[in-house]
Protein backbone atom coordinates (compact mmCIF):
# COMPACT_ATOMS: atom_id res chain seq x y z
CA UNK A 1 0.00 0.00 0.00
CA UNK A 2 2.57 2.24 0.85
CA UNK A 3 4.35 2.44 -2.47
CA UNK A 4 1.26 2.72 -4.27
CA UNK A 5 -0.20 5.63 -1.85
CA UNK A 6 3.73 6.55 -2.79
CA UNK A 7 3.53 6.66 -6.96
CA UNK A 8 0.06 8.32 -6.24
CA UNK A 9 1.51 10.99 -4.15
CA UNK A 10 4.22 11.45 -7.05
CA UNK A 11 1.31 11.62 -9.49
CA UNK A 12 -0.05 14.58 -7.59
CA UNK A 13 2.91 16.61 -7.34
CA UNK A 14 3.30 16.16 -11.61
CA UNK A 15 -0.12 17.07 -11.85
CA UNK A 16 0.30 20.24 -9.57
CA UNK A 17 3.90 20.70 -11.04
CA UNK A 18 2.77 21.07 -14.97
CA UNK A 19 -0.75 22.60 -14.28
CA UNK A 20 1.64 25.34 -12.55
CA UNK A 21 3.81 25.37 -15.28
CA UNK A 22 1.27 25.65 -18.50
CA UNK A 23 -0.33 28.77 -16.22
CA UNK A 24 3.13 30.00 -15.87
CA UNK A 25 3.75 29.94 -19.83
CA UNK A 26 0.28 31.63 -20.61
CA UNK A 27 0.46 34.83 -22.66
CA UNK A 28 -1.70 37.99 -21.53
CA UNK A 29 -4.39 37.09 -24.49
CA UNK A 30 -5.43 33.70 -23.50
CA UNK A 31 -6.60 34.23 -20.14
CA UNK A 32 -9.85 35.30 -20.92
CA UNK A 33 -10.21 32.49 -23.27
CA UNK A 34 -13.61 30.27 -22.41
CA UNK A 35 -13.00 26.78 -21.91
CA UNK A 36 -15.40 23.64 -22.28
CA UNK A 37 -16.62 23.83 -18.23
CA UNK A 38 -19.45 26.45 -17.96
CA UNK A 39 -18.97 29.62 -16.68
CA UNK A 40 -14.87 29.33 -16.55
CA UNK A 41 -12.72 30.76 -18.65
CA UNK A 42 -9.01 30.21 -18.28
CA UNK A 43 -8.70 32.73 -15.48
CA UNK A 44 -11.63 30.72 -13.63
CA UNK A 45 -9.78 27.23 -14.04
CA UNK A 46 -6.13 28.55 -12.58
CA UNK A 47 -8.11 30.42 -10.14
CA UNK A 48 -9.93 27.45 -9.25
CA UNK A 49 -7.06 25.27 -9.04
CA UNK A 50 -5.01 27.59 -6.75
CA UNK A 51 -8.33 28.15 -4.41
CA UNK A 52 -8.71 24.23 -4.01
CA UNK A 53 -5.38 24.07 -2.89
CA UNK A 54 -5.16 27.18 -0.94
CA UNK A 55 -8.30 25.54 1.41
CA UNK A 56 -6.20 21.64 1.17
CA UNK A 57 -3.14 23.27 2.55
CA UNK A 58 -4.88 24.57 5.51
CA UNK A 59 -6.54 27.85 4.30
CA UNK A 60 -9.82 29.20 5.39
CA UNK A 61 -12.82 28.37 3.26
CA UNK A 62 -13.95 31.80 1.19
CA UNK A 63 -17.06 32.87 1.86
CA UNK A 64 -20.12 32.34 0.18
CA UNK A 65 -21.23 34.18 -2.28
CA UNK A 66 -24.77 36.48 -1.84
CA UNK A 67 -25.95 35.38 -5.04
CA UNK A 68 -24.28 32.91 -8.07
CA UNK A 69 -24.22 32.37 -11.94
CA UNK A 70 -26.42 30.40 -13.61
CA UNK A 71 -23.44 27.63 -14.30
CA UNK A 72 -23.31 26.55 -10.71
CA UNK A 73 -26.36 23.85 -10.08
CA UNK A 74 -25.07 22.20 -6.56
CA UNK A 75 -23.45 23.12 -3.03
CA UNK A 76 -20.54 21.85 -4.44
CA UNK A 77 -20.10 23.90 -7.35
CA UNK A 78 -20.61 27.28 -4.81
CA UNK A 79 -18.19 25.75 -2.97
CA UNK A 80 -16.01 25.92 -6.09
CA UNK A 81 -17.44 29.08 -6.97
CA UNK A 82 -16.67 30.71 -3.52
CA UNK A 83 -12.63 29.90 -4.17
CA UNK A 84 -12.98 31.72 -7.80
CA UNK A 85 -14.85 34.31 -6.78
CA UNK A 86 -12.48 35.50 -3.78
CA UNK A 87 -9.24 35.64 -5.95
CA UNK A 88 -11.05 37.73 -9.07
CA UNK A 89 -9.27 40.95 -7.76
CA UNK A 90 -6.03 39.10 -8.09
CA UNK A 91 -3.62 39.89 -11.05
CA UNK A 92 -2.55 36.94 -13.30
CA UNK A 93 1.06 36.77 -12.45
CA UNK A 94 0.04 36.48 -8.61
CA UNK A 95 -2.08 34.04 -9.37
CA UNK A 96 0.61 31.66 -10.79
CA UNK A 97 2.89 32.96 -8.19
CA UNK A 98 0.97 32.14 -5.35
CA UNK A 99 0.04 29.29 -6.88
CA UNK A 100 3.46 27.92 -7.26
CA UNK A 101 4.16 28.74 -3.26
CA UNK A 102 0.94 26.69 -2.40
CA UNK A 103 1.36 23.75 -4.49
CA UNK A 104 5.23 24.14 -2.56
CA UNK A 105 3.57 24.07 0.92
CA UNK A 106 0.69 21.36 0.61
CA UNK A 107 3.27 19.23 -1.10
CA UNK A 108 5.69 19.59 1.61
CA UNK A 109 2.37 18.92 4.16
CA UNK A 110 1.97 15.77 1.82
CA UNK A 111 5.26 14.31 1.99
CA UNK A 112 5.04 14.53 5.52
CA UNK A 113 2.10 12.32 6.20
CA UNK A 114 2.22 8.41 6.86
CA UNK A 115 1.47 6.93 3.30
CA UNK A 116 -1.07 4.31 5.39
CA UNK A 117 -4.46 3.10 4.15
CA UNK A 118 -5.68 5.18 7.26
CA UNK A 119 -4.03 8.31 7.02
CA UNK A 120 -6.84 11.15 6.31
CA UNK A 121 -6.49 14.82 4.48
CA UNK A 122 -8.61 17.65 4.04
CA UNK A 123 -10.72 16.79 0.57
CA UNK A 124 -12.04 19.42 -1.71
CA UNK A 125 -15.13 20.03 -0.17
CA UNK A 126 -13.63 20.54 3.26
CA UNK A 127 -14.54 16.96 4.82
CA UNK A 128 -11.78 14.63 5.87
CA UNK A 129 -11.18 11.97 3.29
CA UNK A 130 -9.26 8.72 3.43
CA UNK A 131 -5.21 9.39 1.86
CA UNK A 132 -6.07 6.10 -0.51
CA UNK A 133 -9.18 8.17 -1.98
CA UNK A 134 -8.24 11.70 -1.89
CA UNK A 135 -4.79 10.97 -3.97
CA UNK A 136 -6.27 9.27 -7.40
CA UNK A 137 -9.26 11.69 -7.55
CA UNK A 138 -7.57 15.27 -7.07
CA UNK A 139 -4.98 14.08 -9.84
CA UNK A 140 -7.67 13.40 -12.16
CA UNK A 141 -9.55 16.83 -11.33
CA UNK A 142 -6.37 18.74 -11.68
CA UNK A 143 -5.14 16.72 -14.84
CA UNK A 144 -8.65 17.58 -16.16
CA UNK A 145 -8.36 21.62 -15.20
CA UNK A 146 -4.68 21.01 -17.29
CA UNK A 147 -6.49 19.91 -20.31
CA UNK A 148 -9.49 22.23 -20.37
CA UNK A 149 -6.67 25.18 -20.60
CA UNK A 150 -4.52 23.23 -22.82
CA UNK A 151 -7.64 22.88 -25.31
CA UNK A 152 -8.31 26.87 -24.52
CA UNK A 153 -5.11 27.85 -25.81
């Protein structure tokens, strides 16, 4: 178990390491280029990645918003919209900045967890979630978030 919660962990910090890097090669045009998920542009999808991992490494939850867009249909997707919506004000080149330091620090919070079966992190909706679960499903999302900007651009 532990070298598979291992190449999982590694799997995460790629994901993390080349979403941060695409965002860091974007030119001034393409983010406010739509993407395929509603509502999100590319600002919306780096803003969204940074936000979930602002709250996994320990952040306080944004909070919610009085009213919100038509694209978000579920508690989950204010929840999302919440993290967007408190980092609009924020230039691009902070955004990948403090995005880079944040991926650093929840990385370094990673590595430093037991890689056991019952070892528990913060998930994306703010609910403790088993390592084993947490791992496979946040590389997906953020592999995911890589391609809709990718496909953007």
């Amino acid at each position: 178990m532990t070298a598979d919660l291992q190449r999982a962990l590694d799997a995460y910090a790629d994901a993390l390491t080349s979403f941060h890097a695409l965002a860091a090669d974007l030119e001034e045009t393409d983010w406010d280029r739509p993407t395929a998920c509603p509502g999100w542009g590319v600002r919306e999808q780096v803003a969204h990645v940074l936000a979930v991992e602002l709250q996994l490494s320990g952040q306080p939850v944004p909070p919610r918003l009085p009213v919100y867009p038509a694209h978000v249909r579920s508690p989950s997707g204010e929840h999302m919209e919440n993290g967007i919506a408190a980092l609009a004000l924020v230039p691009h080149d902070e955004l990948v900045a403090r995005l880079g330091r944040t991926i650093e620090e929840h990385l370094c919070q990673m590595r430093a967890l037991p890689l056991a079966e019952d070892t528990s992190v913060v998930g994306t909706l703010g609910n403790p979630v088993p390592l084993p679960r947490f791992l496979p499903i946040r590389v997906l999302d953020v592999w995911t978030h890589e391609q809709d900007v990718r496909q953007a651009t």
